[in-house]
Protein backbone atom coordinates (compact mmCIF):
# COMPACT_ATOMS: atom_id res chain seq x y z
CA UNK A 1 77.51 67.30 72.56
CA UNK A 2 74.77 66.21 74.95
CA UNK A 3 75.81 67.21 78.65
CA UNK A 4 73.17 66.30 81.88
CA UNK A 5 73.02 69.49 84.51
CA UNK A 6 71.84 67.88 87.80
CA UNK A 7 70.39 70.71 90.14
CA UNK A 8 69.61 70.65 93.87
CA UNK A 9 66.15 72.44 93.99
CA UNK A 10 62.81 72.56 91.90
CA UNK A 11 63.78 76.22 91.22
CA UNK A 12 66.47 75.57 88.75
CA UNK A 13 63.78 73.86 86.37
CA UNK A 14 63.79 77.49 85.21
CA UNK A 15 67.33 77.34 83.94
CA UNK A 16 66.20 75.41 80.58
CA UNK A 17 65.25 78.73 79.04
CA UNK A 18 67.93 80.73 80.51
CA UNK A 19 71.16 78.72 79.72
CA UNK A 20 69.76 77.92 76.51
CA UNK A 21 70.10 81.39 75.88
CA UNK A 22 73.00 82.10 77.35
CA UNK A 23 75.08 79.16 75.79
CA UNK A 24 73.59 78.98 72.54
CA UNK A 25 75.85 76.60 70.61
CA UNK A 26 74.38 74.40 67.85
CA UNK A 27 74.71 71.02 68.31
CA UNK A 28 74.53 71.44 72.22
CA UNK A 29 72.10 69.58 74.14
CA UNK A 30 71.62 70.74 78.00
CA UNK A 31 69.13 68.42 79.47
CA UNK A 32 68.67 69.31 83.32
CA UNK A 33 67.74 67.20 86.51
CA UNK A 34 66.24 68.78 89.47
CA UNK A 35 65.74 67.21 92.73
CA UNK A 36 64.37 67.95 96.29
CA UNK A 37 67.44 69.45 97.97
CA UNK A 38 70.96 69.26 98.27
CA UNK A 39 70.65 65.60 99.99
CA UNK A 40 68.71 64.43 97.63
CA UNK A 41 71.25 65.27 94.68
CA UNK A 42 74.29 63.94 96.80
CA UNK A 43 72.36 60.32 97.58
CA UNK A 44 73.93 58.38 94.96
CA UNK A 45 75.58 60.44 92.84
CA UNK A 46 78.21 58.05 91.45
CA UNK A 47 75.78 56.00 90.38
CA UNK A 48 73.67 58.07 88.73
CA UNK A 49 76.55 60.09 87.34
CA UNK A 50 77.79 56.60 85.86
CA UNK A 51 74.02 56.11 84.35
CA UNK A 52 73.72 59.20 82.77
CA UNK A 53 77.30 58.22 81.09
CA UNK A 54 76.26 54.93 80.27
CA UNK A 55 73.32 56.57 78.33
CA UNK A 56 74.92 58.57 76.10
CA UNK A 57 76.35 62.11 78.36
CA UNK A 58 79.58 63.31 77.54
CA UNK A 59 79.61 65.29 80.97
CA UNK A 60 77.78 65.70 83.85
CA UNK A 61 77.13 69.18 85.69
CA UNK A 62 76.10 69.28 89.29
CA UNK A 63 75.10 72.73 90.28
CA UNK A 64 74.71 73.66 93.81
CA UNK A 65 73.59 76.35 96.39
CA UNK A 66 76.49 77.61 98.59
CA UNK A 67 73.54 78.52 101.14
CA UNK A 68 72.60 75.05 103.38
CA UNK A 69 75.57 73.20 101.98
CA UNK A 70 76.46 70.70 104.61
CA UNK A 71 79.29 72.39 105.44
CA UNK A 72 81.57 70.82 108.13
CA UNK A 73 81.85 73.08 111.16
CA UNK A 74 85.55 74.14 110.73
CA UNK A 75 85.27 75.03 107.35
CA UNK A 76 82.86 77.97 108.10
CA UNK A 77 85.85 80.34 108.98
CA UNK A 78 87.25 80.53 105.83
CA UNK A 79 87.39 83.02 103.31
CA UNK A 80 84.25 82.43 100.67
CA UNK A 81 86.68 81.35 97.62
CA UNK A 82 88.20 78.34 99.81
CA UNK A 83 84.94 77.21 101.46
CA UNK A 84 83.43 77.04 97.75
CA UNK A 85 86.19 74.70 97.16
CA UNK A 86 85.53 72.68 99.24
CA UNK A 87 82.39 72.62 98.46
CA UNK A 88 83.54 71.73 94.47
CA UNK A 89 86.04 68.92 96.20
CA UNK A 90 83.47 67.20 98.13
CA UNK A 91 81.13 67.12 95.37
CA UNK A 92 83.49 65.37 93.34
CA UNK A 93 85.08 63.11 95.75
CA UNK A 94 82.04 61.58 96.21
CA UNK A 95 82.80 60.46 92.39
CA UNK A 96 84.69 57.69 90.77
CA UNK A 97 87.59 58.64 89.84
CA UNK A 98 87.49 56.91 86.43
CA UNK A 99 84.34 59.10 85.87
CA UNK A 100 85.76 62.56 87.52
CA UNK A 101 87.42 63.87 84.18
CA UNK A 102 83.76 63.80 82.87
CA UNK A 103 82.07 65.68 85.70
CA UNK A 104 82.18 69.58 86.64
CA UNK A 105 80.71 70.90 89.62
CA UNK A 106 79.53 74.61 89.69
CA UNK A 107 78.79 76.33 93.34
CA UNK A 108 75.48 79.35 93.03
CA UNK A 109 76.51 82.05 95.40
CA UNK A 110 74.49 81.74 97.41
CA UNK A 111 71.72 80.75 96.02
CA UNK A 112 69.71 80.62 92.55
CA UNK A 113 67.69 83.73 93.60
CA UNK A 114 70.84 85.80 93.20
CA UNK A 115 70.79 85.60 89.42
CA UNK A 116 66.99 86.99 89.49
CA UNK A 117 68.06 90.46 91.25
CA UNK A 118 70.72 90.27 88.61
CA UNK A 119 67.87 91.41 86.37
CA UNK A 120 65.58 94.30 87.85
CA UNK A 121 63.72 95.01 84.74
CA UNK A 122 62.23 91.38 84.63
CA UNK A 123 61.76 91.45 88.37
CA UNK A 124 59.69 95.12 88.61
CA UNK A 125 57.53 93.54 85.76
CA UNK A 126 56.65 90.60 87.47
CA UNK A 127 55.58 93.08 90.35
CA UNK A 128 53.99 95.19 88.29
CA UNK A 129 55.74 98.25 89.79
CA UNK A 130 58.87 101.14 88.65
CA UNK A 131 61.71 102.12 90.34
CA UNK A 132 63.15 99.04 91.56
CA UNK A 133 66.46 99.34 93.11
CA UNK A 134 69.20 97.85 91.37
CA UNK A 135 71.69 95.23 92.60
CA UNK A 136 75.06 95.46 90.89
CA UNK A 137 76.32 92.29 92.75
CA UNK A 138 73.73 90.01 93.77
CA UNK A 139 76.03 87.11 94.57
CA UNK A 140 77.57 89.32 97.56
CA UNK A 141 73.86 89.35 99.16
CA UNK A 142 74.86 86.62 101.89
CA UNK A 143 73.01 83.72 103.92
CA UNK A 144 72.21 86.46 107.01
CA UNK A 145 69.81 87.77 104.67
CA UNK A 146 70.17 85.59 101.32
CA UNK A 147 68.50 86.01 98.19
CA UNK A 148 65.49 84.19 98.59
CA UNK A 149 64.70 86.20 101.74
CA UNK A 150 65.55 89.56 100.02
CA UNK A 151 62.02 88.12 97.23
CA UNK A 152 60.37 87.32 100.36
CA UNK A 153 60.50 90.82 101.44
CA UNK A 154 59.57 92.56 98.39
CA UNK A 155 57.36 90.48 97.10
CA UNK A 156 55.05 90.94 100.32
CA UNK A 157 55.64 94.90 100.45
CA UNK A 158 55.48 95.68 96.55
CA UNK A 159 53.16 92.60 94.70
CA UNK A 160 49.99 93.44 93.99
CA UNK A 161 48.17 91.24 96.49
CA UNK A 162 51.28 91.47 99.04
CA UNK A 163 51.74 88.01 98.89
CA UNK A 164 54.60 85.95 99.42
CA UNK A 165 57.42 84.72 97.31
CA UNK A 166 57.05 81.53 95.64
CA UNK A 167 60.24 79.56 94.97
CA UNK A 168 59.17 77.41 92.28
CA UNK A 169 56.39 78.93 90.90
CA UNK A 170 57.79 82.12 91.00
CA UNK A 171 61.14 81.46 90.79
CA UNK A 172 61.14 79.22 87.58
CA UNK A 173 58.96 82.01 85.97
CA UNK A 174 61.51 84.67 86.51
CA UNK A 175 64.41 82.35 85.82
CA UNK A 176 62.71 82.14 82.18
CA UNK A 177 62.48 85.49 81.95
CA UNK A 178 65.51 87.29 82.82
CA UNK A 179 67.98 88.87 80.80
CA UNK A 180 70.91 86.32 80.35
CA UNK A 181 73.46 89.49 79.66
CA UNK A 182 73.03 90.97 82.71
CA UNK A 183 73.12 87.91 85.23
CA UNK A 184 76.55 87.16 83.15
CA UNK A 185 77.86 90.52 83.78
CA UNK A 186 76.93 90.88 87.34
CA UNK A 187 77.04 87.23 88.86
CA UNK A 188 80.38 85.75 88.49
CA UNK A 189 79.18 81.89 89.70
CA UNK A 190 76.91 82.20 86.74
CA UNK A 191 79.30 83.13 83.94
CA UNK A 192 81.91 80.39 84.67
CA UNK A 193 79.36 78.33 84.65
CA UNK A 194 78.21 79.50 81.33
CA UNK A 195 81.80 79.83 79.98
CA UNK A 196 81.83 76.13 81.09
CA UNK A 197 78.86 75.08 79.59
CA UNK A 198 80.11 76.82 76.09
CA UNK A 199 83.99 74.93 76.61
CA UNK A 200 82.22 71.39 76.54
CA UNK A 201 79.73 72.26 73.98
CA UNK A 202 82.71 73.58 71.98
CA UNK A 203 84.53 70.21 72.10
């Protein structure tokens, strides 16, 4: 099974390693596409959805942030489970529907930097400190003060040099390096995805 995972930021290069891990059925090829923003990854989609079939996919992923989605203005009163989907319906209306059977779309909440506090070990090491604080639900951490912004902080009072958080330098590093179990026990986004990922590569 050979499925294409398109992802919205530079940051989610660093989920080779970790869904690797995570899925780990033989046979399985994830092969992932990053781009520069959500924009970017909605700009033809169709077509490049209908490529990557053409050239061999059996399904296409498209995994994006909840935080910046272009959200239209009356759907920001809603409860979190209906505005993420409609965030998963306008992702794939924006899709053939010949090709939509083919195509899963998978919402982070909010953001990829959620699944790094999932793992506090891997994050105190990369500080090079003890003691870290543990978050048992890092997807509830919310765009007033979302994930990447929660590094941001820490990294500048607790890293060695007190320097800032890097989102792709950083970010991919850590993404390699945390524990799979624990982002799938703490981040529900991440283990449908995952459960996902397994279903197709099971088929």
């Amino acid at each position: 099974m050979r499925i294409k995972l398109f992802c919205e930021g530079k940051t989610e290069q660093g989920l080779r390693v970790l869904l690797n891990k995570a899925v780990a059925v033989s046979g399985c090829s994830i092969q992932i596409k990053t781009y520069k923003g959500i924009g970017a990854l909605l700009r033809g989609l169709d077509r490049r959805i209908a490529f990557e079939l053409l050239s061999g996919a059996q399904v296409v992923f498209c995994l994006v942030d909840y935080y910046h989605y272009p959200f239209q203005d009356s759907r920001k009163n809603q409860r979190l489970e209906q505005r993420l989907a409609a965030i998963k319906s306008d992702v794939i209306q924006q899709i053939d529907k010949s090709r939509r059977p083919k195509v899963r779309c998978h919402v982070v909440v909010h953001e990829i930097e959620a699944w790094i506090l999932a793992d506090e070990q891997a994050l105190a090491q990369k500080l090079k400190i003890k003691n870290l604080a543990k978050w048992e639900q890092p997807e509830t951490i919310n765009d007033v003060n979302h994930p990447a912004k929660v590094l941001q902080k820490l990294f500048r009072a607790r890293s060695p040099l007190k320097r800032s958080y890097d989102k792709y330098n950083d970010g991919v590093d850590l993404l390699q390096k945390i524990d799979w179990q624990e982002v799938y026990a703490k981040c529900p986004a991440f283990k449908q995805l995952v459960d996902d990922l397994r279903s197709c590569c099971r088929q």
